[in-house]
N, C-alpha and C. Protein backbone atom coordinates (compact mmCIF):
# COMPACT_ATOMS: atom_id res chain seq x y z
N UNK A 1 6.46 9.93 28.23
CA UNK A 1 6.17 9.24 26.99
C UNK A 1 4.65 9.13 26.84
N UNK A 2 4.09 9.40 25.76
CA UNK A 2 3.07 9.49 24.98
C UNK A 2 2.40 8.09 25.00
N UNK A 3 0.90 7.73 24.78
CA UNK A 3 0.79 6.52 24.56
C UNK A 3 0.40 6.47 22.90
N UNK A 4 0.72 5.47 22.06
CA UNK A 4 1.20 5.57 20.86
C UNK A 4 -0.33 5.25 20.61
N UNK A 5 -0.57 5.61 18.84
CA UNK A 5 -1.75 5.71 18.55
C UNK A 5 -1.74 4.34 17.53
N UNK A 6 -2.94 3.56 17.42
CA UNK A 6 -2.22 2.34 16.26
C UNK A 6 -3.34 2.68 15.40
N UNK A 7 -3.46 1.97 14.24
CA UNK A 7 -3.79 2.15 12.96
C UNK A 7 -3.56 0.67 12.15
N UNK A 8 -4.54 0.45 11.44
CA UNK A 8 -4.49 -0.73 10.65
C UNK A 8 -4.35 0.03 9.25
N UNK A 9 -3.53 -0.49 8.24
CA UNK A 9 -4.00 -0.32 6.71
C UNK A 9 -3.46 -1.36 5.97
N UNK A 10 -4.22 -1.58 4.71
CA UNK A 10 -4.05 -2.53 3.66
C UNK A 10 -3.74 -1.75 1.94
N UNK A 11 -2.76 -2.87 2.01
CA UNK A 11 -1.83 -2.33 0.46
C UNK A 11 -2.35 -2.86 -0.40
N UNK A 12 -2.71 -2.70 -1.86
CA UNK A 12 -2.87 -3.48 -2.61
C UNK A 12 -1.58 -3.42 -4.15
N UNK A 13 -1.03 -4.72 -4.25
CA UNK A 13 -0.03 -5.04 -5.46
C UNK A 13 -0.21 -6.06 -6.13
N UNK A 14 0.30 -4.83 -7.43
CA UNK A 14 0.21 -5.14 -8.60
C UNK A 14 0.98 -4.97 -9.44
N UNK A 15 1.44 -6.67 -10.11
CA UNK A 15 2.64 -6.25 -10.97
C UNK A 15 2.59 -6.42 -12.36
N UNK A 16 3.38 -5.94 -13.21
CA UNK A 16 2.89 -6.09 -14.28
C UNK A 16 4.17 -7.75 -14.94
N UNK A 17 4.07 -7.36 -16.68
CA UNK A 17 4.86 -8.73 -16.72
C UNK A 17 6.31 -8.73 -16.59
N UNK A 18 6.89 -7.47 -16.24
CA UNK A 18 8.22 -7.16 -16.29
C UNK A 18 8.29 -7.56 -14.26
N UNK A 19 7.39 -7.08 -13.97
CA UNK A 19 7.84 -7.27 -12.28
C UNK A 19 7.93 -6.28 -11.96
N UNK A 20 7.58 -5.26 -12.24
CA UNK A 20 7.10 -3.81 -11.98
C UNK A 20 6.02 -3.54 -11.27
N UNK A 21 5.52 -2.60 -10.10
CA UNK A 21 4.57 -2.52 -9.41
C UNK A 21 4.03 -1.33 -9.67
N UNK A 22 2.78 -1.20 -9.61
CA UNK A 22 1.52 0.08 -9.78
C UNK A 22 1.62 0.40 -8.93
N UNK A 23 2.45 2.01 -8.36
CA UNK A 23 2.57 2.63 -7.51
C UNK A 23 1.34 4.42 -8.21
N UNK A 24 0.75 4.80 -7.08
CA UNK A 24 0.40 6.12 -7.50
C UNK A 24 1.35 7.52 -6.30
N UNK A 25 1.54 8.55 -7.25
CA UNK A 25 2.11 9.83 -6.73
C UNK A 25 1.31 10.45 -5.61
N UNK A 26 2.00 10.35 -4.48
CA UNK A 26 0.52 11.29 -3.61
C UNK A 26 0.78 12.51 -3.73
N UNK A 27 -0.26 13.20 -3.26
CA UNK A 27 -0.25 14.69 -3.37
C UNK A 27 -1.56 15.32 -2.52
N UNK A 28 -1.41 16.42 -1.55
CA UNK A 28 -2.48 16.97 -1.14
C UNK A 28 -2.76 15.76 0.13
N UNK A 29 -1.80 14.89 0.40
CA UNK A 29 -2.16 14.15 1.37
C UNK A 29 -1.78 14.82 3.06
N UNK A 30 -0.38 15.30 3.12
CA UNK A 30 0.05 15.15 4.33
C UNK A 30 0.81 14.37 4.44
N UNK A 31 1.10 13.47 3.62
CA UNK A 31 2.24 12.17 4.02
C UNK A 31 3.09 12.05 3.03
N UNK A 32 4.16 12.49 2.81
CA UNK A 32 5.03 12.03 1.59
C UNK A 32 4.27 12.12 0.26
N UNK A 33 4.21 13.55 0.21
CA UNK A 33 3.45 14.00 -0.81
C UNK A 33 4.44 14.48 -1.68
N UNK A 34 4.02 13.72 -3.13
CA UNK A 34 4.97 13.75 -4.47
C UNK A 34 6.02 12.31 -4.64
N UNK A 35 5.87 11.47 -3.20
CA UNK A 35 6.18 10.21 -3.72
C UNK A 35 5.24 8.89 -4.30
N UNK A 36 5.73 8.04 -4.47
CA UNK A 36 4.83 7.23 -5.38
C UNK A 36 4.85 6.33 -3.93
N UNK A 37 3.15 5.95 -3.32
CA UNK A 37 3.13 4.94 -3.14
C UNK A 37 2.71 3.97 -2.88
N UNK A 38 2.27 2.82 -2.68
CA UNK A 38 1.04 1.99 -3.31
C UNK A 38 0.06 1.94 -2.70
N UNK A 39 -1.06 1.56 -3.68
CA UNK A 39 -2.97 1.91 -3.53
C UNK A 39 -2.88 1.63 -1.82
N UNK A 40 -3.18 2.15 -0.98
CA UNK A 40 -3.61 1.97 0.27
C UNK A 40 -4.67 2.52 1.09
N UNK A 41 -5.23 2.11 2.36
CA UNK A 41 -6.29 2.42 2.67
C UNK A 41 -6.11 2.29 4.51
N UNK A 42 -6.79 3.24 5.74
CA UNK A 42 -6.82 2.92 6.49
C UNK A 42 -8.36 1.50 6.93
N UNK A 43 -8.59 1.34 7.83
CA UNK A 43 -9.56 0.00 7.68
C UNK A 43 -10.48 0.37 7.87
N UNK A 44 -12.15 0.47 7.97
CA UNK A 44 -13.05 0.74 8.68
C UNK A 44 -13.45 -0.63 8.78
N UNK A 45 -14.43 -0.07 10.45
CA UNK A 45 -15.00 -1.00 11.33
C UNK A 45 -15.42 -1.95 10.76
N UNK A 46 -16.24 -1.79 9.96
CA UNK A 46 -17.70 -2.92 9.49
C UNK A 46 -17.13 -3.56 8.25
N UNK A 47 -15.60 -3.54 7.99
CA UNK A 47 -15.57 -4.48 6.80
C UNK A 47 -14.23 -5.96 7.07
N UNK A 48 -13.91 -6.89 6.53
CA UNK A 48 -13.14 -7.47 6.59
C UNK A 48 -11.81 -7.03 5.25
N UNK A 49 -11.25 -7.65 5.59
CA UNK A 49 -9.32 -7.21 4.85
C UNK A 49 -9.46 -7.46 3.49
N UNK A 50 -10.00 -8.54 3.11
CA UNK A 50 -10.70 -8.69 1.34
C UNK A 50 -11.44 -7.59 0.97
N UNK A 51 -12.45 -7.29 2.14
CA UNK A 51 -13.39 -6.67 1.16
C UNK A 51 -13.41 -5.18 1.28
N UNK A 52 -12.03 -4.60 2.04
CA UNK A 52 -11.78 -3.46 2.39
C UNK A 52 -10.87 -2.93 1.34
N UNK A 53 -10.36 -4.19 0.88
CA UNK A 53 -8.89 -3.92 -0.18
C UNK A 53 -10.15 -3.91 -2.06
N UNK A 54 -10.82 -4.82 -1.79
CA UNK A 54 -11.86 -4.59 -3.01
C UNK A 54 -12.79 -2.94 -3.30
N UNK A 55 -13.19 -2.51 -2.02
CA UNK A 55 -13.83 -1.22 -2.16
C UNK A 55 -12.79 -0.05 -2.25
N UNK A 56 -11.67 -0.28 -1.41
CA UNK A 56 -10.67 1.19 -2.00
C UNK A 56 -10.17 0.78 -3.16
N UNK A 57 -10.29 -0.03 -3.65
CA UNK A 57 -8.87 -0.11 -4.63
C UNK A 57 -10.10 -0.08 -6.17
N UNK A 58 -11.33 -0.37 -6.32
CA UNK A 58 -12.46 -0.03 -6.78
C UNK A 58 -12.84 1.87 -6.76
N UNK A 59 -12.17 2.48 -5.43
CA UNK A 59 -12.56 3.95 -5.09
C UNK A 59 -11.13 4.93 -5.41
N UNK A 60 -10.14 4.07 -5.64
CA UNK A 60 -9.20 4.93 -6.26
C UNK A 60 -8.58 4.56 -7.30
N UNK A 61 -8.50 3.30 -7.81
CA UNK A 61 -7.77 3.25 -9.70
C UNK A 61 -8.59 2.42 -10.19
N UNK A 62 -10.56 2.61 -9.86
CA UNK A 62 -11.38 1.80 -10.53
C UNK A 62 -11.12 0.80 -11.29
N UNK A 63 -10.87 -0.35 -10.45
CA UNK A 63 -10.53 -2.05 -11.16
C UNK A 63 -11.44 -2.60 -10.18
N UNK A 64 -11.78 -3.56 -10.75
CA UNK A 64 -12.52 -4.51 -9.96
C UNK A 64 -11.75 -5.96 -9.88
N UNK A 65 -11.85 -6.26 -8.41
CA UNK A 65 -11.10 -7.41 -7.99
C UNK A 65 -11.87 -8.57 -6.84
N UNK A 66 -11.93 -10.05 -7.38
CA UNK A 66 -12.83 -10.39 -6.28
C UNK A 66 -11.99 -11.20 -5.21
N UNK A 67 -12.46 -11.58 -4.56
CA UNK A 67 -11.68 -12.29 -3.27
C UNK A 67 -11.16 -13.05 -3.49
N UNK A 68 -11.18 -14.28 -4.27
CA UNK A 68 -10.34 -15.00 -4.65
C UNK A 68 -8.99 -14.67 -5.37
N UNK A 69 -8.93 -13.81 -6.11
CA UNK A 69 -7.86 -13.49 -6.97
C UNK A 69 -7.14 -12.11 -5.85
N UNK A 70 -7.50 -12.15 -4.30
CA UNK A 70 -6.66 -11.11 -3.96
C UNK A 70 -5.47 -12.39 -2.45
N UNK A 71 -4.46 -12.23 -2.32
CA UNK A 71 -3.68 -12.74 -1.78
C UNK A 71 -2.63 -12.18 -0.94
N UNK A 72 -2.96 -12.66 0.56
CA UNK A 72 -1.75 -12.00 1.33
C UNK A 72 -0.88 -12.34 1.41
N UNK A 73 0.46 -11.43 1.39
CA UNK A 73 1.54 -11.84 1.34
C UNK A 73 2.53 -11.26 1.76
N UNK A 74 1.83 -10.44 2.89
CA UNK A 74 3.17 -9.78 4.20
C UNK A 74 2.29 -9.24 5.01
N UNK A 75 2.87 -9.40 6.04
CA UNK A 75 2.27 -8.17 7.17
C UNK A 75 3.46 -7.47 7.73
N UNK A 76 3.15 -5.98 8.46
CA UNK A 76 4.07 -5.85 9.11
C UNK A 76 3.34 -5.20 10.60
N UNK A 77 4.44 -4.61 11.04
CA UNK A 77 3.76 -4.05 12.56
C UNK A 77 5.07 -2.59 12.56
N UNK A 78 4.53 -2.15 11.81
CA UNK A 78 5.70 -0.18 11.57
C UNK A 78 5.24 0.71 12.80
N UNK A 79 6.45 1.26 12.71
CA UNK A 79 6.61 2.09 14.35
C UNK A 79 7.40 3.12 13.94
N UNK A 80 6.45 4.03 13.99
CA UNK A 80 7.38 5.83 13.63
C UNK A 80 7.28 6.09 14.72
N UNK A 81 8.15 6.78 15.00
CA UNK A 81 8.44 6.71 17.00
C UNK A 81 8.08 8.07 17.19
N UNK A 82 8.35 9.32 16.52
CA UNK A 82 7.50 10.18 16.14
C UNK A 82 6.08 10.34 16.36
N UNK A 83 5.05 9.03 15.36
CA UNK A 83 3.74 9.30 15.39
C UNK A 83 2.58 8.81 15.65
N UNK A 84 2.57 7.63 15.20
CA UNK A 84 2.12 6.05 14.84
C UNK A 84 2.38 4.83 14.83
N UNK A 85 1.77 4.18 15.14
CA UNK A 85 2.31 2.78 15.09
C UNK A 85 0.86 1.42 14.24
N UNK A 86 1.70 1.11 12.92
CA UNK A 86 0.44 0.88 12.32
C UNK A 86 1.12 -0.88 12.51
N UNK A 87 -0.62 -1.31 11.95
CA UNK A 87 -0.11 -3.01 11.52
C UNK A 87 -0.31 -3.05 10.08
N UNK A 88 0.30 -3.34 8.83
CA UNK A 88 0.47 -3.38 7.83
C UNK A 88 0.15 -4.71 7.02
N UNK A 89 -0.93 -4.89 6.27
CA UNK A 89 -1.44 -5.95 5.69
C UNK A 89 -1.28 -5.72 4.16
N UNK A 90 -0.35 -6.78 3.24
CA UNK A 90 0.03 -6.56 1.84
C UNK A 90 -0.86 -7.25 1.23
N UNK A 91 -1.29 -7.43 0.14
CA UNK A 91 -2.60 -8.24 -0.77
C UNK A 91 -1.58 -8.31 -2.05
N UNK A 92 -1.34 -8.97 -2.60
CA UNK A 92 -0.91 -9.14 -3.81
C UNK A 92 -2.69 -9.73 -5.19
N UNK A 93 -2.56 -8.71 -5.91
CA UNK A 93 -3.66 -9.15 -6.67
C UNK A 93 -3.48 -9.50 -7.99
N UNK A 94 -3.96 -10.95 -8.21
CA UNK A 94 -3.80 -11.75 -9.24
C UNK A 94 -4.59 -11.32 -10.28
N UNK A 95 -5.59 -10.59 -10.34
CA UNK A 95 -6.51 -10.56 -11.98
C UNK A 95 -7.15 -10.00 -11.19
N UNK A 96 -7.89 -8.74 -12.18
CA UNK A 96 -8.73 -7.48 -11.95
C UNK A 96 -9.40 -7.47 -13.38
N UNK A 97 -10.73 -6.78 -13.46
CA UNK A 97 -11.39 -6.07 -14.56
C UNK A 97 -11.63 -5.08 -14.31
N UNK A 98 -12.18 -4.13 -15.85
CA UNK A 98 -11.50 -3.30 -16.02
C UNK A 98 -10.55 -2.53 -16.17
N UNK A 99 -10.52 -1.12 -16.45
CA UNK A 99 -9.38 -0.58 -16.87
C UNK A 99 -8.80 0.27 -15.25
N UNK A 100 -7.73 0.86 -15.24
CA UNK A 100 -6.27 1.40 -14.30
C UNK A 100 -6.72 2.64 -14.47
N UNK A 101 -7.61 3.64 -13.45
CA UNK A 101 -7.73 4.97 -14.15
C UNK A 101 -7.65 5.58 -12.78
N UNK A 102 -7.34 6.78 -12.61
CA UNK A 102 -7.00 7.78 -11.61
C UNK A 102 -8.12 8.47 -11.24
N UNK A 103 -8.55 7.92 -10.03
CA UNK A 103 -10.28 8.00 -9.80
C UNK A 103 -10.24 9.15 -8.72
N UNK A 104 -9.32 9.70 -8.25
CA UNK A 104 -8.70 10.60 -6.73
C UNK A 104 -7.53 11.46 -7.26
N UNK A 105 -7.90 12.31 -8.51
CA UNK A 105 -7.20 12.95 -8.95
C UNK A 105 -6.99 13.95 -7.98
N UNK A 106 -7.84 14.49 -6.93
CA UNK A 106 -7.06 15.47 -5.62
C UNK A 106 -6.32 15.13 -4.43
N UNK A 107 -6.19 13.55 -4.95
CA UNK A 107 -4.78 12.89 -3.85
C UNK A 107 -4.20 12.20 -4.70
N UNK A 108 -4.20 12.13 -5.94
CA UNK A 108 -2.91 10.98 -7.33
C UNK A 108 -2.84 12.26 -7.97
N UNK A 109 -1.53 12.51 -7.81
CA UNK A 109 -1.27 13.07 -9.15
C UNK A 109 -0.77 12.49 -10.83
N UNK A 110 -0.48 10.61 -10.76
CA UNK A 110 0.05 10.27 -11.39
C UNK A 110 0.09 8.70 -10.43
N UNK A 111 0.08 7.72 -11.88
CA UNK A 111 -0.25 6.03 -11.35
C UNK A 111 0.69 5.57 -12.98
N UNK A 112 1.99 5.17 -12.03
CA UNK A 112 2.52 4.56 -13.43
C UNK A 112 3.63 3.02 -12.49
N UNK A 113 3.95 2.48 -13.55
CA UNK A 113 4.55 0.95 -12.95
C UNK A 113 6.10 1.75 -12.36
N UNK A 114 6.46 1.09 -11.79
CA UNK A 114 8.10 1.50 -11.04
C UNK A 114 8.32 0.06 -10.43
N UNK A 115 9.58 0.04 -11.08
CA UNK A 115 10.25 -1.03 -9.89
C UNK A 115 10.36 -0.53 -8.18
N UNK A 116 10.58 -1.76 -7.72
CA UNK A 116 10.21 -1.86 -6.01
C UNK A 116 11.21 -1.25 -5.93
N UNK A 117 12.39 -0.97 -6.35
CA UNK A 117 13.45 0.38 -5.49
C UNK A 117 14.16 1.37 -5.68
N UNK A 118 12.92 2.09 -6.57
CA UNK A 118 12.79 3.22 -7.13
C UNK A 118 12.84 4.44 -6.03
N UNK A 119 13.81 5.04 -6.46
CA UNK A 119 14.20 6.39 -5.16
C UNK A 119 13.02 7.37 -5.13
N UNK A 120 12.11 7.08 -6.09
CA UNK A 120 11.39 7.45 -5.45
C UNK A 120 9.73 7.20 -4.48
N UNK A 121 9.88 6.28 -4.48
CA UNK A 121 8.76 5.87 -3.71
C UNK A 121 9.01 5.74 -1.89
N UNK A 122 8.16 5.62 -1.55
CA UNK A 122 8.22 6.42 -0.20
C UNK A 122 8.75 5.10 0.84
N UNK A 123 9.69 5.46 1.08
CA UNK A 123 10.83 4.94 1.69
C UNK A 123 11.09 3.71 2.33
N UNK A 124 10.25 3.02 3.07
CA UNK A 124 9.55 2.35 4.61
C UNK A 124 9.41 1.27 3.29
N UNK A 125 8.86 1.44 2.41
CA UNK A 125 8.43 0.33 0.95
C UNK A 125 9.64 -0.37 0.79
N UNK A 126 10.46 0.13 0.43
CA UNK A 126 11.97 -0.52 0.40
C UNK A 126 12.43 -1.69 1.46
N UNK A 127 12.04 -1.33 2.33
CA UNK A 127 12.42 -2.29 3.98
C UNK A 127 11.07 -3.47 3.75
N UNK A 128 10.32 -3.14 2.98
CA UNK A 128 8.81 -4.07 2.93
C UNK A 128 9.47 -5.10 1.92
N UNK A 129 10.08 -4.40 0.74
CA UNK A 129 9.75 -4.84 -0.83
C UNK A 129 11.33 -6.15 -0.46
N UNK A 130 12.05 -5.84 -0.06
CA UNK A 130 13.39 -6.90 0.70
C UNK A 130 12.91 -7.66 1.54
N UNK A 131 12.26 -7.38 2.23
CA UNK A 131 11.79 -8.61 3.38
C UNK A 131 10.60 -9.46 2.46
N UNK A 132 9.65 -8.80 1.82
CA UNK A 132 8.94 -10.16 0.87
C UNK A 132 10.10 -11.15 -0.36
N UNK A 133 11.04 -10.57 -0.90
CA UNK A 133 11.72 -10.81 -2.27
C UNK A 133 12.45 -11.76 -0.97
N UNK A 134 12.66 -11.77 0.15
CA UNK A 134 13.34 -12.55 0.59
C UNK A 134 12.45 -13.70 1.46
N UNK A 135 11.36 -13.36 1.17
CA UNK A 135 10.03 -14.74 1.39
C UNK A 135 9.52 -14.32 2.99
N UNK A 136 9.83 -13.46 3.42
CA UNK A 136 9.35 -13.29 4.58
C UNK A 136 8.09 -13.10 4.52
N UNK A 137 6.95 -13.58 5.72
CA UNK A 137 5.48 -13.29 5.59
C UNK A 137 5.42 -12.20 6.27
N UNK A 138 6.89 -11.82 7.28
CA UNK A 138 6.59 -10.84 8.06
C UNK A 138 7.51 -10.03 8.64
N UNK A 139 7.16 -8.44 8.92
CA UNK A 139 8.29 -7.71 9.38
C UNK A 139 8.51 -6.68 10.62
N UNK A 140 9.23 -6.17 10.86
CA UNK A 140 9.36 -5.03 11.90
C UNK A 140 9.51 -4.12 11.54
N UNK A 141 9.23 -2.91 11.17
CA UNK A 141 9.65 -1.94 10.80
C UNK A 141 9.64 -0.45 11.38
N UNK A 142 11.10 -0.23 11.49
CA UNK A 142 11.41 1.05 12.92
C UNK A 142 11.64 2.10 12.33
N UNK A 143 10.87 3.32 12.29
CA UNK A 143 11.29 4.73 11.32
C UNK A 143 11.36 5.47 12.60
N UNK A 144 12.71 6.22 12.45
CA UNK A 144 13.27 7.54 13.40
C UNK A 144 12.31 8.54 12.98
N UNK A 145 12.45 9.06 12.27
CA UNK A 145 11.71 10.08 10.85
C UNK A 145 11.62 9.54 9.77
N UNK A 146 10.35 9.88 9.10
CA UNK A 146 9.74 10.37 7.73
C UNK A 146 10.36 11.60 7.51
């Protein structure tokens, strides 16, 4: 057995007034490319979880969001037994300026609202989007395969 590799990343959500979430299509990624799925980012060193979720989410659907109006509201700790093993930090964001525009058109092919259990968004989301709707701050999450 392998020793597993870990990885931090942060989600950022956004819903609209129906309860619909801003998911974007990946493409050209390597990872579940052609599903929809939300703004995310791995972490670098020199920043904290606010202000990591403010600069990607500023670097791929240009909105601006400040710390106050961003809110956590899950973590998880996902384990593809396969590849990775990440810790998963959710931000729910209350109010942004500016406009929703597709700033990484050679990894989005497309940024439109979808409900949370939409067949098509990338899969592992589903096991996330049930464990928050059911108030959990927090989860486990075990993937055989992607």
């Amino acid at each position: 057995m392998r020793n597993p590799e870990y990885y931090v990343a942060v989600y950022g959500i956004l819903e609209n007034e129906e309860g619909e979430v801003l998911f974007l299509q990946r493409k050209n990624t390597g990872f579940m490319d052609w599903r929809f799925g939300l703004p995310a980012w791995h972490l670098e060193w020199f920043e904290t979880l606010k202000q990591w979720v403010q600069r990607e989410i500023l670097e791929e659907i240009w909105i601006e969001v400040s710390e106050n109006n961003l809110e956590l509201i899950h973590s998880s700790h996902r384990i593809n037994f396969e590849e990775r093993v990440y810790f998963d930090f959710y931000f729910k964001i209350h109010k942004y300026s500016w406009e929703i525009r597709n700033w990484e058109p050679e990894k989005c092919s497309e940024i439109k609202f979808l409900k949370k259990d939409d067949v098509n968004i990338v899969p592992y989301l589903w096991k996330v989007f049930k464990r928050m709707s059911d108030w959990e701050k927090f989860s486990e999450i075990f993937i055989n395969k992607i």
